[in-house]
C-alpha atoms as a PDB file:
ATOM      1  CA  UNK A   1     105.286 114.552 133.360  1.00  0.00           C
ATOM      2  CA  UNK A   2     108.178 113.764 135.378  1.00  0.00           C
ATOM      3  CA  UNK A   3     110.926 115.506 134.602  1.00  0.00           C
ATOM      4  CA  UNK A   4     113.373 113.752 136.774  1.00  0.00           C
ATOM      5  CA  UNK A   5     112.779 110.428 134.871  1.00  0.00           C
ATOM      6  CA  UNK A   6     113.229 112.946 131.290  1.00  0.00           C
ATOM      7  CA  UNK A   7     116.684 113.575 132.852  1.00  0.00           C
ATOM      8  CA  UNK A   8     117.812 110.140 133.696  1.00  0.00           C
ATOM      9  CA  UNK A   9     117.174 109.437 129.510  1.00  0.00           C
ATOM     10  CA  UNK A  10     119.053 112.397 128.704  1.00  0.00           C
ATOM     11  CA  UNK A  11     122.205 111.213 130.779  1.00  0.00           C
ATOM     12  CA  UNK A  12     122.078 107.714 130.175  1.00  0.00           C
ATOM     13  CA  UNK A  13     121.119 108.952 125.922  1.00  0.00           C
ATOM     14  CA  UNK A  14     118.587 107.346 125.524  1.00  0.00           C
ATOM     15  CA  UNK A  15     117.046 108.214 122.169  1.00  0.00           C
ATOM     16  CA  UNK A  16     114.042 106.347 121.986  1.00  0.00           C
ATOM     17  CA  UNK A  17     113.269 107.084 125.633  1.00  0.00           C
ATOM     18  CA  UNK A  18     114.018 110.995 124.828  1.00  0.00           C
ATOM     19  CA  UNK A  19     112.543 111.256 121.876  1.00  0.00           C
ATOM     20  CA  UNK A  20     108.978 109.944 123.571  1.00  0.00           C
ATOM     21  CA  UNK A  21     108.827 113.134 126.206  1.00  0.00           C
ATOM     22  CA  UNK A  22     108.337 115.539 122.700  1.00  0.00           C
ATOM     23  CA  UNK A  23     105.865 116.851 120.683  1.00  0.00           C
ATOM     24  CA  UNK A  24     106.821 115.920 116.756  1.00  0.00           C
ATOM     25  CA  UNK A  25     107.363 119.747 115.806  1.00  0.00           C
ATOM     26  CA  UNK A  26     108.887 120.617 119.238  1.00  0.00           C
ATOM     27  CA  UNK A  27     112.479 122.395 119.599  1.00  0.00           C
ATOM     28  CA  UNK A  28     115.678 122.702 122.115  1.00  0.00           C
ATOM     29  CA  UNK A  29     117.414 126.089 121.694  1.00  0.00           C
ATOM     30  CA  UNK A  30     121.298 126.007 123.545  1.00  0.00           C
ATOM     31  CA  UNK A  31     121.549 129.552 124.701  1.00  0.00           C
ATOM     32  CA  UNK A  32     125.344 129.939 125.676  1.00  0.00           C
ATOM     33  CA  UNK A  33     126.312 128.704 122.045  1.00  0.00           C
ATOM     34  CA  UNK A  34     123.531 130.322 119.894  1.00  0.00           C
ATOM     35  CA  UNK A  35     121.968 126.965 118.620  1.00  0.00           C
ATOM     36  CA  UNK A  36     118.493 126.112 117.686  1.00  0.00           C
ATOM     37  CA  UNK A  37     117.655 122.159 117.477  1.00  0.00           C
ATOM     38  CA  UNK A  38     114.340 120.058 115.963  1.00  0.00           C
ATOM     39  CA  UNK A  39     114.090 117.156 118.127  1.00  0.00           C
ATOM     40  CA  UNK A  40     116.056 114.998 115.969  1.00  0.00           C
ATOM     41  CA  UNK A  41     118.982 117.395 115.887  1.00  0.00           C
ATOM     42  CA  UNK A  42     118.601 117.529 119.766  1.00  0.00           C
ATOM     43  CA  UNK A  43     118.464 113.844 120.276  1.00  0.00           C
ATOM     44  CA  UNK A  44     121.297 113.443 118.023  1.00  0.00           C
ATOM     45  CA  UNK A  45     123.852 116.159 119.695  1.00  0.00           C
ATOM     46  CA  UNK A  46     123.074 115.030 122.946  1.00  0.00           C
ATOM     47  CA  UNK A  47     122.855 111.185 122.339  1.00  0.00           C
ATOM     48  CA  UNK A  48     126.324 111.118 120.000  1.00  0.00           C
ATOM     49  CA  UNK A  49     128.071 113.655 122.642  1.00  0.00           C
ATOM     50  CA  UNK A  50     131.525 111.524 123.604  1.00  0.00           C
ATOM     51  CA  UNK A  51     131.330 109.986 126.801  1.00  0.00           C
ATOM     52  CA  UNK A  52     129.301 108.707 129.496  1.00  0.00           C
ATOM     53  CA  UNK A  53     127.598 110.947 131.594  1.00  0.00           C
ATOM     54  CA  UNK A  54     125.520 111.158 135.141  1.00  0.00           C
ATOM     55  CA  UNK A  55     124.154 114.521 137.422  1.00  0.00           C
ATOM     56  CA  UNK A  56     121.149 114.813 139.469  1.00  0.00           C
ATOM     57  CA  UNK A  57     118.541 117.262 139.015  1.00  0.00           C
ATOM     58  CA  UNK A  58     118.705 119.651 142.005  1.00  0.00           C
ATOM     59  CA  UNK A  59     116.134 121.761 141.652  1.00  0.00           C
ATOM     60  CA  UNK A  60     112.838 122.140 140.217  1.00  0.00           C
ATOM     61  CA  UNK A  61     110.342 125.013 139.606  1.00  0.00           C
ATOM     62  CA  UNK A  62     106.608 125.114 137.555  1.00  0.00           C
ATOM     63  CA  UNK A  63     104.928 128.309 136.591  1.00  0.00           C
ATOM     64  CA  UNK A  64     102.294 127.665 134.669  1.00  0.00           C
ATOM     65  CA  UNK A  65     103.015 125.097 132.203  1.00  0.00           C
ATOM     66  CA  UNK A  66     107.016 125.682 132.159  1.00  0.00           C
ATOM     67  CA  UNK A  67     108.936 123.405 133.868  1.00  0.00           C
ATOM     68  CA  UNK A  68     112.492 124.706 135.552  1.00  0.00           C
ATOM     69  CA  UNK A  69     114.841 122.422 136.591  1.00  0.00           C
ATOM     70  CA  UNK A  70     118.716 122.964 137.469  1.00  0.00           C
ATOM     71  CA  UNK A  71     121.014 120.005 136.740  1.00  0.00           C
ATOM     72  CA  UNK A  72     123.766 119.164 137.739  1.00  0.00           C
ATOM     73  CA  UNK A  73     125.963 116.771 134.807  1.00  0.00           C
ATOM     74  CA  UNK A  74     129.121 115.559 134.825  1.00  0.00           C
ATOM     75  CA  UNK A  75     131.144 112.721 133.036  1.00  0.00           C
ATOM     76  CA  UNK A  76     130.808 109.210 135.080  1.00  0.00           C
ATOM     77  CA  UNK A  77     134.816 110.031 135.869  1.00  0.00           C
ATOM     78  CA  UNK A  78     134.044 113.519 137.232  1.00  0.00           C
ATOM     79  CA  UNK A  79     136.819 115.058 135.417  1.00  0.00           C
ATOM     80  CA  UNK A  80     134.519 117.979 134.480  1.00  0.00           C
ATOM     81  CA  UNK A  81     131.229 119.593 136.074  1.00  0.00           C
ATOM     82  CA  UNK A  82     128.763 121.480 134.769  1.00  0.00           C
ATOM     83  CA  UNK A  83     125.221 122.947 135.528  1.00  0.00           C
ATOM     84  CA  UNK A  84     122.701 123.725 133.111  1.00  0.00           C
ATOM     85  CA  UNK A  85     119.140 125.631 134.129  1.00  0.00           C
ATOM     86  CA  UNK A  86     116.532 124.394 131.746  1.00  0.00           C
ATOM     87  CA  UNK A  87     113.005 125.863 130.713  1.00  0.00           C
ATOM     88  CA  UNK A  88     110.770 123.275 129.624  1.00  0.00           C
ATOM     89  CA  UNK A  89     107.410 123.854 128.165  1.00  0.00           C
ATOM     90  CA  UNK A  90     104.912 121.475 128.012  1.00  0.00           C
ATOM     91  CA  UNK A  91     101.651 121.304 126.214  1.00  0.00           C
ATOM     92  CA  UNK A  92      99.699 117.823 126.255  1.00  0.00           C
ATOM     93  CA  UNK A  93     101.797 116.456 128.566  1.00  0.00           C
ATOM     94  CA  UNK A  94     104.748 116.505 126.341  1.00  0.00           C
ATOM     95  CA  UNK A  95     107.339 118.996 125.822  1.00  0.00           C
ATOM     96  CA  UNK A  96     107.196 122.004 123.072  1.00  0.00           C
ATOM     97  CA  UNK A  97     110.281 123.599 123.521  1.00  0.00           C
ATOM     98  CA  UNK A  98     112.942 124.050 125.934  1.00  0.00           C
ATOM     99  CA  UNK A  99     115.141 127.034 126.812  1.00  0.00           C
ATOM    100  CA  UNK A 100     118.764 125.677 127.885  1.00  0.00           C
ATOM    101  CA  UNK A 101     121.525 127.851 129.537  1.00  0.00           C
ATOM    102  CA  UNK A 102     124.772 125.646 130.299  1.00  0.00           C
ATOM    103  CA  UNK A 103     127.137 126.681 132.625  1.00  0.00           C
ATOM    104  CA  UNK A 104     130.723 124.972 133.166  1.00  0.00           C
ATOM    105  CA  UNK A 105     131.632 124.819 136.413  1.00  0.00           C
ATOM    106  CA  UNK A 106     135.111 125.786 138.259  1.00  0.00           C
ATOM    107  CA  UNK A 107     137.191 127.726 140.655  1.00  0.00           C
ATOM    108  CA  UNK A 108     136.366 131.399 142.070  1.00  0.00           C
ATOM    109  CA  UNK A 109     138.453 133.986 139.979  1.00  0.00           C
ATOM    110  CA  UNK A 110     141.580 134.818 141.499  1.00  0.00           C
ATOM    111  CA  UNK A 111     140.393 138.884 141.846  1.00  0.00           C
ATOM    112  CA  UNK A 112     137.305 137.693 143.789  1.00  0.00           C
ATOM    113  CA  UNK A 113     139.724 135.460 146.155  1.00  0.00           C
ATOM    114  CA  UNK A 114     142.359 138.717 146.481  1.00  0.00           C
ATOM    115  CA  UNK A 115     138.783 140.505 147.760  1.00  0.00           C
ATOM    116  CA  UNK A 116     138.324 137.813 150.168  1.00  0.00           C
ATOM    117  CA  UNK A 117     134.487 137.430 149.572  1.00  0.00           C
ATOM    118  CA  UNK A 118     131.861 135.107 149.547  1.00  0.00           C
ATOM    119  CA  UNK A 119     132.746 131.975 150.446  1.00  0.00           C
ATOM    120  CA  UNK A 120     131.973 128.004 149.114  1.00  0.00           C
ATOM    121  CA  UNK A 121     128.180 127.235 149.150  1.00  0.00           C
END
């Protein structure tokens, strides 16, 4: 499977091109905001989501027959940012479920900067 090409239907939502990457009975569960999709209910948060979007995939991991990426989405105007680090199982070549954890992304907290540690990546 190639999961880079999944991603590129997910940001441009692209139901029929999604919805051909999943099993029938497979699921999407949104960790951050307790939710728990079918594939229809996934297609149709992510496809009617206001806006149009773009990221990259940045990084990507298999063990065993999950799939990790880390992607990096944003609206086409960049007025927000987010990342979002994805489990994807497959089975058959097609995905069974994936584990999502979304992330927004933004400025170092102002008791980290009075520490003055780390610094930008």
């Amino acid at each position: 499977m190639d999961i880079c090409e999944f991603w590129k239907y997910v940001l441009a939502q692209d139901a029929d091109k999604i919805r051909g990457y999943f099993h029938e009975d497979a699921y999407v569960n949104w960790h951050c905001t307790n939710e728990h999709f079918s594939v229809e209910e996934f297609i149709r948060a992510n496809c009617e989501y206001p806006g149009d979007w773009a990221g990259e995939v940045e990084r990507t991991e298999t063990a065993g027959n999950v799939i990790i990426t880390v992607t990096h989405v944003y609206p086409q105007d960049k007025s927000l940012s987010f990342h979002v680090t994805s489990f994807i199982k497959i089975e058959r070549d097609k995905i069974i479920s994936v584990d999502e954890y979304w992330a927004d992304d933004g400025e170092v907290p102002q008791w980290r900067k009075e520490k003055h540690i780390g610094k930008p990546i």
